[in-house]
C-alpha atoms as a PDB file:
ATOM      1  CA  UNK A   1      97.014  95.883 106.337  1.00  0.00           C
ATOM      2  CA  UNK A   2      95.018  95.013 103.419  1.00  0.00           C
ATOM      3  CA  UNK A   3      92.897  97.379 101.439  1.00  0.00           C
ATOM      4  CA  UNK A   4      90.190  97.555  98.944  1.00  0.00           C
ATOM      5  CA  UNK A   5      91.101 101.023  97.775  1.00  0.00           C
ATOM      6  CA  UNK A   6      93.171 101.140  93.989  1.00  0.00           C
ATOM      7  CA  UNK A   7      94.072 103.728  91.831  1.00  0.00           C
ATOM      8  CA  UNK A   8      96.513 103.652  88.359  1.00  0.00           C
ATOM      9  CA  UNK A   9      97.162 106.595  86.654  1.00  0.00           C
ATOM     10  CA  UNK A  10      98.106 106.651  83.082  1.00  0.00           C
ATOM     11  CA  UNK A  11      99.976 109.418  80.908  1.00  0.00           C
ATOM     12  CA  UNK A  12      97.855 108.978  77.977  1.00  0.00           C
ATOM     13  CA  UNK A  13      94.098 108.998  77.226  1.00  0.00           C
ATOM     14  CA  UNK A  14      92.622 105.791  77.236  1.00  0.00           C
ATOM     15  CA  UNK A  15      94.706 103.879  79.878  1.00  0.00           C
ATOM     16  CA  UNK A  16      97.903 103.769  77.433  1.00  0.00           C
ATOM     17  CA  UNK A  17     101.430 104.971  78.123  1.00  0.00           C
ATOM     18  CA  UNK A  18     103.535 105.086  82.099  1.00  0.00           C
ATOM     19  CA  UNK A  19     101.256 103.751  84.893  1.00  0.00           C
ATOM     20  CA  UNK A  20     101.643 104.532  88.173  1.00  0.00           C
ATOM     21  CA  UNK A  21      99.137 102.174  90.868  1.00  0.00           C
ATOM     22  CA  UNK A  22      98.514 102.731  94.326  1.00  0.00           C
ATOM     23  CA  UNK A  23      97.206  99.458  96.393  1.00  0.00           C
ATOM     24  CA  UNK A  24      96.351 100.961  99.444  1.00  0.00           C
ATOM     25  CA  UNK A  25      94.431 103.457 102.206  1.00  0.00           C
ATOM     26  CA  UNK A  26      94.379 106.980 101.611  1.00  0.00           C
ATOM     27  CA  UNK A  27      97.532 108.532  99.767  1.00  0.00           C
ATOM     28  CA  UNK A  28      98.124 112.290  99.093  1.00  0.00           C
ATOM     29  CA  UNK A  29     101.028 113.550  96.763  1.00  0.00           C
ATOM     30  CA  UNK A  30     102.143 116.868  97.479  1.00  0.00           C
ATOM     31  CA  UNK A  31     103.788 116.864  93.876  1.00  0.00           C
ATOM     32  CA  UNK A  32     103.540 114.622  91.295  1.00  0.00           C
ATOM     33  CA  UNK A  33     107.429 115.967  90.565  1.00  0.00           C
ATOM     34  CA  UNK A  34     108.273 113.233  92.770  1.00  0.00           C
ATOM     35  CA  UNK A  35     107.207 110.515  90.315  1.00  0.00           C
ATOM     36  CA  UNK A  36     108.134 112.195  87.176  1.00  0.00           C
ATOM     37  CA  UNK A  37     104.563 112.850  86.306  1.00  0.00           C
ATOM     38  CA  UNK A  38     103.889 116.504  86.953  1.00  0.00           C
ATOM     39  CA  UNK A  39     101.346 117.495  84.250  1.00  0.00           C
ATOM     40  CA  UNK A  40     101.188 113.933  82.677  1.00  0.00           C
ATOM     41  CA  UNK A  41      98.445 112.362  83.525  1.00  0.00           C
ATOM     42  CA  UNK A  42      95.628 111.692  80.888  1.00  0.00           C
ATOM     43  CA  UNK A  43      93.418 109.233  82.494  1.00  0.00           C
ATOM     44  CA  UNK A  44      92.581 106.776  85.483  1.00  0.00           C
ATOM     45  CA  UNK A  45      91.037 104.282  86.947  1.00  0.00           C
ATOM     46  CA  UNK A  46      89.912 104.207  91.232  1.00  0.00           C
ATOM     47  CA  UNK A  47      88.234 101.995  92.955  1.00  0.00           C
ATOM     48  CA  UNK A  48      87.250 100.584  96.319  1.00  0.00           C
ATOM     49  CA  UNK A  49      86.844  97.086  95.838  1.00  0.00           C
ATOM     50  CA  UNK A  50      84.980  96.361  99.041  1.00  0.00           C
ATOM     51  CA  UNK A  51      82.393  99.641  98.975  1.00  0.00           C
ATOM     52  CA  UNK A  52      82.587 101.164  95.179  1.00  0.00           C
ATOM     53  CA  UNK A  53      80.749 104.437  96.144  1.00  0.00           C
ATOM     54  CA  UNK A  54      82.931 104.960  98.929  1.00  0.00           C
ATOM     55  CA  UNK A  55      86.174 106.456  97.450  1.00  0.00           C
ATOM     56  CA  UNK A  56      87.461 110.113  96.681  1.00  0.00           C
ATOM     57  CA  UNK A  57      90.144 110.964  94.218  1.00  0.00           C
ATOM     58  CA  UNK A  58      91.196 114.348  94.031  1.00  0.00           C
ATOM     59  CA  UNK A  59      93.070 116.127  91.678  1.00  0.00           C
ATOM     60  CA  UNK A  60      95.178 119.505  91.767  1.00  0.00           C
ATOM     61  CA  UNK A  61      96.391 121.902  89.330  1.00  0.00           C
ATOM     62  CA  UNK A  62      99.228 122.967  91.411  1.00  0.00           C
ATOM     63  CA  UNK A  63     101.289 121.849  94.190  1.00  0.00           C
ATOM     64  CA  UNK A  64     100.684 121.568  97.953  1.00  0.00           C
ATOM     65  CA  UNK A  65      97.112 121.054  97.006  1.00  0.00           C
ATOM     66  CA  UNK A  66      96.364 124.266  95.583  1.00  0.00           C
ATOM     67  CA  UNK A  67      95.078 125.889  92.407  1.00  0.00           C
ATOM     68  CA  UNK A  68      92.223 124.533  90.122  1.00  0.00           C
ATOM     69  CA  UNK A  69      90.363 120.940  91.565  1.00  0.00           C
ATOM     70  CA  UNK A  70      88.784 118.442  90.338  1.00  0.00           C
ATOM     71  CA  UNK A  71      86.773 115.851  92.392  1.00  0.00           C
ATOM     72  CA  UNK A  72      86.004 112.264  91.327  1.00  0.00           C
ATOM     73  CA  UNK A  73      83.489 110.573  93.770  1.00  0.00           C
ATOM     74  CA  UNK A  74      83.131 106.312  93.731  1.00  0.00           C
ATOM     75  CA  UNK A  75      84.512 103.845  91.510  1.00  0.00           C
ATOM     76  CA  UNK A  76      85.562 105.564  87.850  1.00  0.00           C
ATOM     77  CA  UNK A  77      87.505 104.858  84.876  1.00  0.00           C
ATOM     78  CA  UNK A  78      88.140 108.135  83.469  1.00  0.00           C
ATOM     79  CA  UNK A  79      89.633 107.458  79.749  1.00  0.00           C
ATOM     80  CA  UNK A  80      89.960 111.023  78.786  1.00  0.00           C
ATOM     81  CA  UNK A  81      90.842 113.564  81.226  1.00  0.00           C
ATOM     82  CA  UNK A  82      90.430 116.485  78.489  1.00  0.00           C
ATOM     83  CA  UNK A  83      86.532 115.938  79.268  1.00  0.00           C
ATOM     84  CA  UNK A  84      87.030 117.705  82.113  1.00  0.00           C
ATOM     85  CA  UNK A  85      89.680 120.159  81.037  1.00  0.00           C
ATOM     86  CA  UNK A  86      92.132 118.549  83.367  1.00  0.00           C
ATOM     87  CA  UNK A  87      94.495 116.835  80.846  1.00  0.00           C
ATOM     88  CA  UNK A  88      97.907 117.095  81.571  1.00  0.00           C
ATOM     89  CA  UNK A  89      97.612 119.801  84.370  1.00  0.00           C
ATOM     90  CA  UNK A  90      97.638 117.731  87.352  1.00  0.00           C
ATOM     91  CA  UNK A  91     100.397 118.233  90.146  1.00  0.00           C
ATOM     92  CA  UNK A  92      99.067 117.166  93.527  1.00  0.00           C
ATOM     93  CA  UNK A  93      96.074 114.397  94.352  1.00  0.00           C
ATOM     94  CA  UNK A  94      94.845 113.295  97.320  1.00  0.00           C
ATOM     95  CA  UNK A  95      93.071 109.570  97.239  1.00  0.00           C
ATOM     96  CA  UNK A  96      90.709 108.407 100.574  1.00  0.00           C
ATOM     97  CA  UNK A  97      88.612 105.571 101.736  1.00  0.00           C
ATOM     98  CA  UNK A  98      85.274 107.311 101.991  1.00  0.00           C
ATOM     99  CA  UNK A  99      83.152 110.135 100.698  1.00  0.00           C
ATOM    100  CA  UNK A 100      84.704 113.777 100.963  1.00  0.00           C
ATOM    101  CA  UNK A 101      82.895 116.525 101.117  1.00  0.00           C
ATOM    102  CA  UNK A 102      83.336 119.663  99.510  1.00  0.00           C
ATOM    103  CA  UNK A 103      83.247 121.727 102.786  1.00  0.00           C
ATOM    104  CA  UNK A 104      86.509 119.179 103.384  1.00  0.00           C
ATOM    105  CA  UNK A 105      88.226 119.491 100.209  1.00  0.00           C
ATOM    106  CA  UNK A 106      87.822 123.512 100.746  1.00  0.00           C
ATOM    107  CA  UNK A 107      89.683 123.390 104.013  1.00  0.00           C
ATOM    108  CA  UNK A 108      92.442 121.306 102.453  1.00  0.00           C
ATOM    109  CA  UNK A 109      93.132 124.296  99.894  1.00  0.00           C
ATOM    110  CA  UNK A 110      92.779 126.451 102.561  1.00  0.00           C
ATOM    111  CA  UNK A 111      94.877 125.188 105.297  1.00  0.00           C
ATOM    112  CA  UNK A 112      96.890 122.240 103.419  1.00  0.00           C
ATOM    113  CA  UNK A 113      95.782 120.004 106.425  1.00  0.00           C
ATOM    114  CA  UNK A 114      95.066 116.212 105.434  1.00  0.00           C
ATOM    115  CA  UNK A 115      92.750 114.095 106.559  1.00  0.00           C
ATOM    116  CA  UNK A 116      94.307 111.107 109.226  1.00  0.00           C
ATOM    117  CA  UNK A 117      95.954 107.985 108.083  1.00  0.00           C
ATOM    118  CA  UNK A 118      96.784 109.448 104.641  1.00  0.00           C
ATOM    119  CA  UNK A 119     100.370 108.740 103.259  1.00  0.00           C
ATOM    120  CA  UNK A 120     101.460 111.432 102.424  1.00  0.00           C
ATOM    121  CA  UNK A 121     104.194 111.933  99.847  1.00  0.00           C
ATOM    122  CA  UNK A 122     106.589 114.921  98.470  1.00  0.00           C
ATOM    123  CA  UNK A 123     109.063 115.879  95.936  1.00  0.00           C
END
């Protein structure tokens, strides 16, 4: 099935260093272990290609979707992470097709329950 949603992450500022790109639906990574990348990444780019507001990345300081969070709403190139005092922490990440609410994102950190139809991937 063919989606508009994309997402590469990058292990230093400015879109430099290891990329790692997802072409597809919603994709959650219970740690980034599993890719090597556990505290690496420095900046991003994620888009929806079809609807550009209607995309959610977000990103975890610790595994299982826990710890501090930061949420990125629509289409963004982030070239510095350290503007949000998230460089290098980030261990978990979920990515969806659509608009998450905060209510939503608080009840993933709470109960570690996904939304449907997300990949979900682990160390």
């Amino acid at each position: 099935m063919e989606t508009s949603l994309r997402l590469s992450l990058y292990s230093q500022k400015n879109y430099k260093g290891r990329r790692i790109r997802f072409k597809r639906g919603g994709v959650a990574i219970r740690d980034m272990h599993a890719f090597d990348f556990n505290n690496r990444l420095s900046s991003f780019r994620v888009s929806n290609l079809r609807e550009p507001d209607n995309v959610t990345l977000v990103l975890f300081s610790a595994a299982n979707f826990k710890g501090k969070v930061r949420v990125f709403r629509g289409t963004q190139n982030i070239s510095r992470l350290s503007r949000f005092c998230f460089d290098n922490i980030t261990t978990s990440l979920i990515l969806v097709c659509g608009r998450m609410s905060d209510d939503a994102i608080s009840e993933i950190c709470r109960t570690g329950q996904l939304p449907k139809n997300i990949l979900v991937i682990s160390d």
